[in-house]
Protein backbone atom coordinates (compact mmCIF):
# COMPACT_ATOMS: atom_id res chain seq x y z
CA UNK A 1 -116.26 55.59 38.94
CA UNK A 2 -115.44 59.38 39.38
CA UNK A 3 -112.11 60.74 39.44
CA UNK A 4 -112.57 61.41 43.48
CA UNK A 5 -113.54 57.77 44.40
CA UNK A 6 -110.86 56.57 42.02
CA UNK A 7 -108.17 58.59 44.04
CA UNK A 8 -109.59 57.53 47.24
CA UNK A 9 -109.29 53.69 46.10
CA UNK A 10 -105.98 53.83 44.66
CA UNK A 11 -102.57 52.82 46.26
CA UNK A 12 -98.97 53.31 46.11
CA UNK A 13 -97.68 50.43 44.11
CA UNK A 14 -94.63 50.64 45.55
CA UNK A 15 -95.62 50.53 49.28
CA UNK A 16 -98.59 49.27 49.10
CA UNK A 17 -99.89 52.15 51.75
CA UNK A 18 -103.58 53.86 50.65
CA UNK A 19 -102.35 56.71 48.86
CA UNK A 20 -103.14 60.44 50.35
CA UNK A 21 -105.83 62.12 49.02
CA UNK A 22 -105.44 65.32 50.52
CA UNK A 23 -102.09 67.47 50.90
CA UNK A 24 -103.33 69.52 53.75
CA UNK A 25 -101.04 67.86 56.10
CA UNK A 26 -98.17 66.38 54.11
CA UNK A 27 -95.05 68.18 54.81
CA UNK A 28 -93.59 70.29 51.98
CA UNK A 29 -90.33 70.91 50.54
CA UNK A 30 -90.51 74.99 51.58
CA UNK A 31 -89.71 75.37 54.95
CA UNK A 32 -91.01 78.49 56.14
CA UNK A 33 -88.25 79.33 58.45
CA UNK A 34 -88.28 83.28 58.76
CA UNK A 35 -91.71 84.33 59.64
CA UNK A 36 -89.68 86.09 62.36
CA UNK A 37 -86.69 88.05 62.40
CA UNK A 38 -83.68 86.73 63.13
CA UNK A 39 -83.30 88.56 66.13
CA UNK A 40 -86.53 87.76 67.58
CA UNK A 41 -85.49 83.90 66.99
CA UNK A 42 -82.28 84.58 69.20
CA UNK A 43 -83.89 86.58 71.83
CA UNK A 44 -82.88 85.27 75.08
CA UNK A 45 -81.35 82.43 74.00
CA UNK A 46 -77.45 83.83 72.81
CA UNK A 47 -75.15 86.27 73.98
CA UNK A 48 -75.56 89.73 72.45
CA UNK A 49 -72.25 89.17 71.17
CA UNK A 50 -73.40 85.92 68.72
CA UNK A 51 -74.84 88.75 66.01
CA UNK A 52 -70.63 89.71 64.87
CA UNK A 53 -70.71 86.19 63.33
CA UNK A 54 -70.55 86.52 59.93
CA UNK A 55 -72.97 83.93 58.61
CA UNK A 56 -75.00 82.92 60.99
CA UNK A 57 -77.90 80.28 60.31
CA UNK A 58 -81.07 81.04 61.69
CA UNK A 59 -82.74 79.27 64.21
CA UNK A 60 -85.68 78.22 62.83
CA UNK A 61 -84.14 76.10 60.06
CA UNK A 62 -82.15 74.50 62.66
CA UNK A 63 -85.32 73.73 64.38
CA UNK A 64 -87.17 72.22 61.87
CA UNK A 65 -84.22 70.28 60.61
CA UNK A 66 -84.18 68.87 64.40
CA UNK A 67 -87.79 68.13 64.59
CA UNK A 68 -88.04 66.62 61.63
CA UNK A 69 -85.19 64.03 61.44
CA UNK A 70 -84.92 63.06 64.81
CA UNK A 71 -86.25 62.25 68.20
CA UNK A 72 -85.94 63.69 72.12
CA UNK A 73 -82.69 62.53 73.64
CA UNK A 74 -80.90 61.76 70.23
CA UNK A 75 -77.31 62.91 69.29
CA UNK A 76 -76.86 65.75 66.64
CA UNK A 77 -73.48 66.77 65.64
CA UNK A 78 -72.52 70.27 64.19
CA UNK A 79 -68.81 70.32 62.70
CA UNK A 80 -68.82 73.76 61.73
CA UNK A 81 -70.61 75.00 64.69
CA UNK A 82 -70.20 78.34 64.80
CA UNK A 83 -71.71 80.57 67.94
CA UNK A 84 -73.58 76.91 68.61
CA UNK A 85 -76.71 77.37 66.72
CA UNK A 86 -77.37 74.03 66.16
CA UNK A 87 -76.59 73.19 69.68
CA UNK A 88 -78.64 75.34 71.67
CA UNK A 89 -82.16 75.41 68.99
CA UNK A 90 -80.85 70.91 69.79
CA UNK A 91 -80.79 71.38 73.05
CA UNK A 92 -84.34 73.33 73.95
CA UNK A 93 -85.74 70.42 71.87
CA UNK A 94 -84.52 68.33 74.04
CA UNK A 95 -81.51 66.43 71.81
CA UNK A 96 -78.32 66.04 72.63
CA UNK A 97 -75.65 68.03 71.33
CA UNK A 98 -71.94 68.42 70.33
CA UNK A 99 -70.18 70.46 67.90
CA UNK A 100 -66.50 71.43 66.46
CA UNK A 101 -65.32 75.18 65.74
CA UNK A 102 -62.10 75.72 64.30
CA UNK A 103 -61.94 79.49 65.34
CA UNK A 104 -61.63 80.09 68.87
CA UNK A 105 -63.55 82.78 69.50
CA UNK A 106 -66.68 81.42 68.54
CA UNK A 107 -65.68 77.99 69.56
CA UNK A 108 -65.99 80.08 73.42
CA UNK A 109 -69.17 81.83 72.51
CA UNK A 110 -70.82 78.80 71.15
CA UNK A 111 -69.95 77.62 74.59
CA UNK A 112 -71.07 80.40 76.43
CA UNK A 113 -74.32 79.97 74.56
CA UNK A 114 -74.51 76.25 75.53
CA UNK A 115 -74.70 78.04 79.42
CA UNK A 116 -77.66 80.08 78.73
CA UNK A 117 -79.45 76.76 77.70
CA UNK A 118 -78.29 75.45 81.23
CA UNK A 119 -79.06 78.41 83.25
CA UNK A 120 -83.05 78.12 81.54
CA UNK A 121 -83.14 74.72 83.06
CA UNK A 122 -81.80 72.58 80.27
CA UNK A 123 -79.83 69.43 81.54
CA UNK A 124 -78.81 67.49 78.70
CA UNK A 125 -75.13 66.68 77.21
CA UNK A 126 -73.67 69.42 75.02
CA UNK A 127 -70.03 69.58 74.12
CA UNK A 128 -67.79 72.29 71.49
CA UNK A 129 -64.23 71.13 70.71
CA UNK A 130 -61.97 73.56 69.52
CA UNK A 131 -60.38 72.67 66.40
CA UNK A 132 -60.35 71.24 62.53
CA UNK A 133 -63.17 69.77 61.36
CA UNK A 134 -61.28 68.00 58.42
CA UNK A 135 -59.77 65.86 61.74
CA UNK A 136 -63.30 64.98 63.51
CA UNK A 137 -61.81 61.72 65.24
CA UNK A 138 -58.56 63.92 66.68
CA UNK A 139 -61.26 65.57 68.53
CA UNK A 140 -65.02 64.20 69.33
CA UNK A 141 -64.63 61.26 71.57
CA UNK A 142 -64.79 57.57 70.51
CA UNK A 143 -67.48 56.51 72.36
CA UNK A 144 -69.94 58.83 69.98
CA UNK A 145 -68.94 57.18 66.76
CA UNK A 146 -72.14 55.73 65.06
CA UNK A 147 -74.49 57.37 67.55
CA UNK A 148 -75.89 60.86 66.05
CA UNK A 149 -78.86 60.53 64.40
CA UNK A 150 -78.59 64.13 62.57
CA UNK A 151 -75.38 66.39 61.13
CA UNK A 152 -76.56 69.76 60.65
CA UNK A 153 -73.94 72.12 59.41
CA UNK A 154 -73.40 74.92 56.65
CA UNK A 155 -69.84 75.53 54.67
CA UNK A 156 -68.75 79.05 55.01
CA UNK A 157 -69.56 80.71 51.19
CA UNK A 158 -69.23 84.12 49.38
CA UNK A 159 -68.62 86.69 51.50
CA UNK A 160 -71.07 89.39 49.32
CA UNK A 161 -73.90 87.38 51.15
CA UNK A 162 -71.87 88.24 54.89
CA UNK A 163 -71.56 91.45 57.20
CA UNK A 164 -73.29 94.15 58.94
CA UNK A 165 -73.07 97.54 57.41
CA UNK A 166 -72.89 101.03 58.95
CA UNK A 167 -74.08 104.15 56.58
CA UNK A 168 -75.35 107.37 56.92
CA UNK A 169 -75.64 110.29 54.36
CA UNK A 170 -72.01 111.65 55.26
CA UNK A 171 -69.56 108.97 55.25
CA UNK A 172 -68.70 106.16 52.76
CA UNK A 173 -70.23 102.62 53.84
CA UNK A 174 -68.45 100.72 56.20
CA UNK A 175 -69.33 96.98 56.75
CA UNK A 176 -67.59 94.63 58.91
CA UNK A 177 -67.81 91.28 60.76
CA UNK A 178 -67.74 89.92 56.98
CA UNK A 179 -64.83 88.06 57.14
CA UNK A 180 -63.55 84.70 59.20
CA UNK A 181 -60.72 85.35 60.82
CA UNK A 182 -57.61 85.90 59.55
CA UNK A 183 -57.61 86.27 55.82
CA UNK A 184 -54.14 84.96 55.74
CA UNK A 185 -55.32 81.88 57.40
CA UNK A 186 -55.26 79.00 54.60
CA UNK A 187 -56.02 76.38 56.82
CA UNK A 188 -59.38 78.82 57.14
CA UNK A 189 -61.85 77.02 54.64
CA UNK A 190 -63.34 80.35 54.23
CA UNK A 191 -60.45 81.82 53.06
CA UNK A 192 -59.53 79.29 50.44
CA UNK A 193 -60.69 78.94 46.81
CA UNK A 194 -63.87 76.68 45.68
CA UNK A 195 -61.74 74.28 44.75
CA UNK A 196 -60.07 73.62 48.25
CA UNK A 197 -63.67 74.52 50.02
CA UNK A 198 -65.36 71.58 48.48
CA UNK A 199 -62.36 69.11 48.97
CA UNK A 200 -62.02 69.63 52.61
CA UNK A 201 -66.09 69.88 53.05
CA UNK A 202 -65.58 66.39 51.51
CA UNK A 203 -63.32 65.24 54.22
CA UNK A 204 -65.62 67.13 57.15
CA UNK A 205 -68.75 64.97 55.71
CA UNK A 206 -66.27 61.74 55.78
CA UNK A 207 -65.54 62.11 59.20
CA UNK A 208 -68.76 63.23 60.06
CA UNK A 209 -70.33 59.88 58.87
CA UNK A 210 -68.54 58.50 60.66
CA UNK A 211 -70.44 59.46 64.07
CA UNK A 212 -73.87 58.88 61.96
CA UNK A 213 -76.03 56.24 62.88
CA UNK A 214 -76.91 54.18 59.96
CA UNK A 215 -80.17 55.60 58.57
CA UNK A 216 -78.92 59.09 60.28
CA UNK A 217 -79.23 62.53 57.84
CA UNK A 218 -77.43 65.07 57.08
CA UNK A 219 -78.78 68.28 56.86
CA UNK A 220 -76.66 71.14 55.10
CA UNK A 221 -77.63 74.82 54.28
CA UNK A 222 -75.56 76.94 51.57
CA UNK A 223 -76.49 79.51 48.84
CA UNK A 224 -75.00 80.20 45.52
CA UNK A 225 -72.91 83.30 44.84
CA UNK A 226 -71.30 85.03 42.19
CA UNK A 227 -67.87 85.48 41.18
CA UNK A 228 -66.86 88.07 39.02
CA UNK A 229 -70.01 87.74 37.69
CA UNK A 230 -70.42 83.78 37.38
CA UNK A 231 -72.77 82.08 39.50
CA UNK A 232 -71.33 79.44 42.10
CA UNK A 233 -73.82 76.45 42.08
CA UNK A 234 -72.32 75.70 45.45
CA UNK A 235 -75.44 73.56 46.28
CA UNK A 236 -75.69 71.24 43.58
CA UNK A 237 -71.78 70.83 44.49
CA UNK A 238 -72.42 69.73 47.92
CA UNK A 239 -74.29 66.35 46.64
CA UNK A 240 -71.05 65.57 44.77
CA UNK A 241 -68.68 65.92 48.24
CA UNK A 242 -71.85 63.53 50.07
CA UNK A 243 -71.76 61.13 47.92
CA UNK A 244 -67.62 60.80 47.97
CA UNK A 245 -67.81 60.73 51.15
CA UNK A 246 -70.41 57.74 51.12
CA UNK A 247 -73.74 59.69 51.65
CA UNK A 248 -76.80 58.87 49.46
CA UNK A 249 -78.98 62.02 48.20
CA UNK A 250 -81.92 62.43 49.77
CA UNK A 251 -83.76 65.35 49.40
CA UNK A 252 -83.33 68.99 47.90
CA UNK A 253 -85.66 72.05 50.27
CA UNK A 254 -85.63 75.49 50.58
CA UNK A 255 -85.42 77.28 54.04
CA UNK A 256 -86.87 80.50 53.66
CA UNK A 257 -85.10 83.91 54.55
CA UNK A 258 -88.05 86.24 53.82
CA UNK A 259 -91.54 86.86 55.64
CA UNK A 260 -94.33 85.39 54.22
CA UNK A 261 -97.29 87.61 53.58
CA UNK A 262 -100.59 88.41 51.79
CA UNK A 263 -99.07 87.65 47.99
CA UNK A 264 -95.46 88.39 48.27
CA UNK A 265 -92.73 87.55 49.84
CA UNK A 266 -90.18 89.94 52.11
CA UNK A 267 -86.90 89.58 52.11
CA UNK A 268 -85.15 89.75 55.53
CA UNK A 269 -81.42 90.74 53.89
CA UNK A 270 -78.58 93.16 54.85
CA UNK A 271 -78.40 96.40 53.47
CA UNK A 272 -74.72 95.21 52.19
CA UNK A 273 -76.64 92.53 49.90
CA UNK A 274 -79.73 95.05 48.70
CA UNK A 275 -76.49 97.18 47.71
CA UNK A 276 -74.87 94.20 45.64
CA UNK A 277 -77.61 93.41 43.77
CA UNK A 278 -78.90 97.23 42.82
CA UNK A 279 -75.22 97.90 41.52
CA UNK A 280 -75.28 94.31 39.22
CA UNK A 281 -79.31 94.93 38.07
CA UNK A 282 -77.45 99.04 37.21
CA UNK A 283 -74.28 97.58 35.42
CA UNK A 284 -76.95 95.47 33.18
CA UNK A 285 -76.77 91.79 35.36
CA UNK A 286 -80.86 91.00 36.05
CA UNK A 287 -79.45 88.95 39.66
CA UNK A 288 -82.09 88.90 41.98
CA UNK A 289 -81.88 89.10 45.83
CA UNK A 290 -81.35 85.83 47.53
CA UNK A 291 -84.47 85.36 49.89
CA UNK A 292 -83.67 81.80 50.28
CA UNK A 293 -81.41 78.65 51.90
CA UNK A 294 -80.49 75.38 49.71
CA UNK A 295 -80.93 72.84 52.21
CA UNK A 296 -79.41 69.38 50.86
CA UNK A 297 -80.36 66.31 52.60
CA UNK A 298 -78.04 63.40 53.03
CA UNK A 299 -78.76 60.03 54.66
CA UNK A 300 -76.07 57.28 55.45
CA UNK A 301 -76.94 53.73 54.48
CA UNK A 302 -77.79 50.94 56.31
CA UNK A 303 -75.61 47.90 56.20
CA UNK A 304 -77.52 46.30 53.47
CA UNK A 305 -77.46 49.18 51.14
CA UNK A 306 -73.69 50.23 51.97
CA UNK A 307 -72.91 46.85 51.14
CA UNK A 308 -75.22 47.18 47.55
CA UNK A 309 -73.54 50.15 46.44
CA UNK A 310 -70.12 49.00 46.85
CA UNK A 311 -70.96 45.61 44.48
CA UNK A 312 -72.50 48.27 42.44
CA UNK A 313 -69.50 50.23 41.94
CA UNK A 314 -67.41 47.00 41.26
CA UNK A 315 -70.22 45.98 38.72
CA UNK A 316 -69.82 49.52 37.25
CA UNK A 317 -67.07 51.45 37.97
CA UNK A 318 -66.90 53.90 35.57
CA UNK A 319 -70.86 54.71 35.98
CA UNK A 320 -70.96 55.64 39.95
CA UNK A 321 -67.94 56.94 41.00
CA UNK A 322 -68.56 60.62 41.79
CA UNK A 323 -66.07 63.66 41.33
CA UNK A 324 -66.15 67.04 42.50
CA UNK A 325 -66.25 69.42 39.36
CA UNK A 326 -64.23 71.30 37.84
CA UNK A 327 -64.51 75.30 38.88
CA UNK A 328 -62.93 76.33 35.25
CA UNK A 329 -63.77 79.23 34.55
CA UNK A 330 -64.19 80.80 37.75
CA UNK A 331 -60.50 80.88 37.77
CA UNK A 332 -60.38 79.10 41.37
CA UNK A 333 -59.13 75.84 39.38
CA UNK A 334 -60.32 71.94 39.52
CA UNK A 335 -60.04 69.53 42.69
CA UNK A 336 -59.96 65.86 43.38
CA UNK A 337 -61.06 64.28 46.42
């Protein structure tokens, strides 16, 4: 027997299913989410004024995310919403849609975006409460509890990755719409340290479990930064906060943010981060310029297996209970859930 027909015979001994002998349409982990610009993904479908957002996630990934995890006319929830990304890429897929924004402003834009899917014909529910996500059940209805089949959503992060940048050969750099807010703003978790971020990102995925189906995902976009030099695995944190709040790990993917092309890749970044990471590379830190998303993938458990893992965790309770890490060194101290 050759090594071909062997393949061709063989099976999954854990499903049972004919095993795939060919890759050419199995989905991959890469998500090639950038092949346009960001600009040309929001083209007619967000007010000019969406682009002062500091950290806005692009289309695309949303889209994917969307089409891959669920099905036309089911629920997805956004609890950091934003300018409504995740709403309006939901909505022209034909999903339903609601979201929470604790800052006002964009809570009205995301809104305002929600009527450009209308006035293009789109008649499907889509909701943006105004307020803390750390409080989901103070403000998304009752009657949606257990019915969104996908949470997509991104923690704000490390403001060197945020901001549009003026310059010319005459005056000093000026960047701006790099901040959230009001920096004074504690209750702001982008104005908080890592510590606090991840704690009340904990609570947010709690809460917004809560509204999952069982079986639903939960899709979640972030990049790692650097502080004072240190690198911020803020990533590999957010599996910690998922599982605390009663997620089960799912998958780990990469959402591009460069173009793909004939051997290399192109970066689509600001100016602002191009500048960041020539001044490390010159001061003698090799960093390299992020040209990608983390995307980690969450999935709430059925009955059965919710039930498992708790008798697991009284069979074992020093060997599954999860904590969020200590930040040490960063100087932005430890946490507990």
């Amino acid at each position: 027997m050759t090594l071909d027909s062997a393949a061709a015979n063989a099976t999954d001994v854990d499903s049972a299913i004919p095993a795939q002998t060919s890759t050419a349409a199995a989905p991959v982990s890469v998500w090639a989410t950038a092949q346009n610009a960001p600009t040309a993904q929001r083209r007619g479908r967000y007010h000019p004024d969406s682009t002062a957002h500091p950290a806005k996630m692009f289309p695309a990934i949303v889209a994917h995310a969307v089409a891959t995890y669920t099905r036309p006319g089911d629920l997805v929830l956004d609890p950091m919403c934003g300018i409504g990304t995740t709403l309006v890429e939901s909505l022209h897929l034909g999903r339903r849609a609601v979201g929470v924004e604790y800052e006002s402003r964009w809570a009205e834009l995301a809104r305002t975006n929600i009527e450009l899917a209308r006035d293009a014909g789109i008649d499907l529910d889509a909701s943006v409460f105004h307020g803390d996500a750390r409080k989901l059940g103070d403000l998304i209805p009752a009657e949606l509890r257990g019915q969104a089949s996908l949470v997509i959503t991104s923690p704000p992060y490390g403001d060197s990755l945020h901001g549009h940048v003026r310059a010319n050969r005459t005056q000093p750099v000026q960047k701006s719409n790099h901040r959230y807010g009001q920096v004074l703003d504690r209750g702001n978790l982008a104005n908080v340290g890592l510590g606090r971020l991840l704690s009340g990102f904990t609570k947010i995925l709690a809460g917004a479990a809560e509204y999952l189906a069982p079986g639903g995902h939960v899709v979640i976009t972030a990049r790692p930064w650097r502080q004072h030099a240190e690198l911020v695995p803020l990533p590999t944190h957010l599996y910690t906060c998922g599982e605390l709040a009663g997620l089960m790990p799912v998958e780990r993917c990469v959402a591009l943010l460069g173009r793909l092309t004939e051997g290399e890749l192109v970066a689509r970044s600001s100016f602002f981060q191009r500048d960041f990471v020539v001044k490390q590379r010159a001061s003698g830190l090799p960093v390299h310029l992020i040209a990608h998303e983390d995307v980690v993938i969450l999935r709430k458990p059925e009955a059965a297996e919710a039930t498992e893992r708790r008798r697991a965790a009284g069979r074992f309770p020093f060997g599954t209970s999860a904590t969020l890490p200590s930040t040490g060194a960063s100087g932005l101290g430890s946490v507990a859930a």
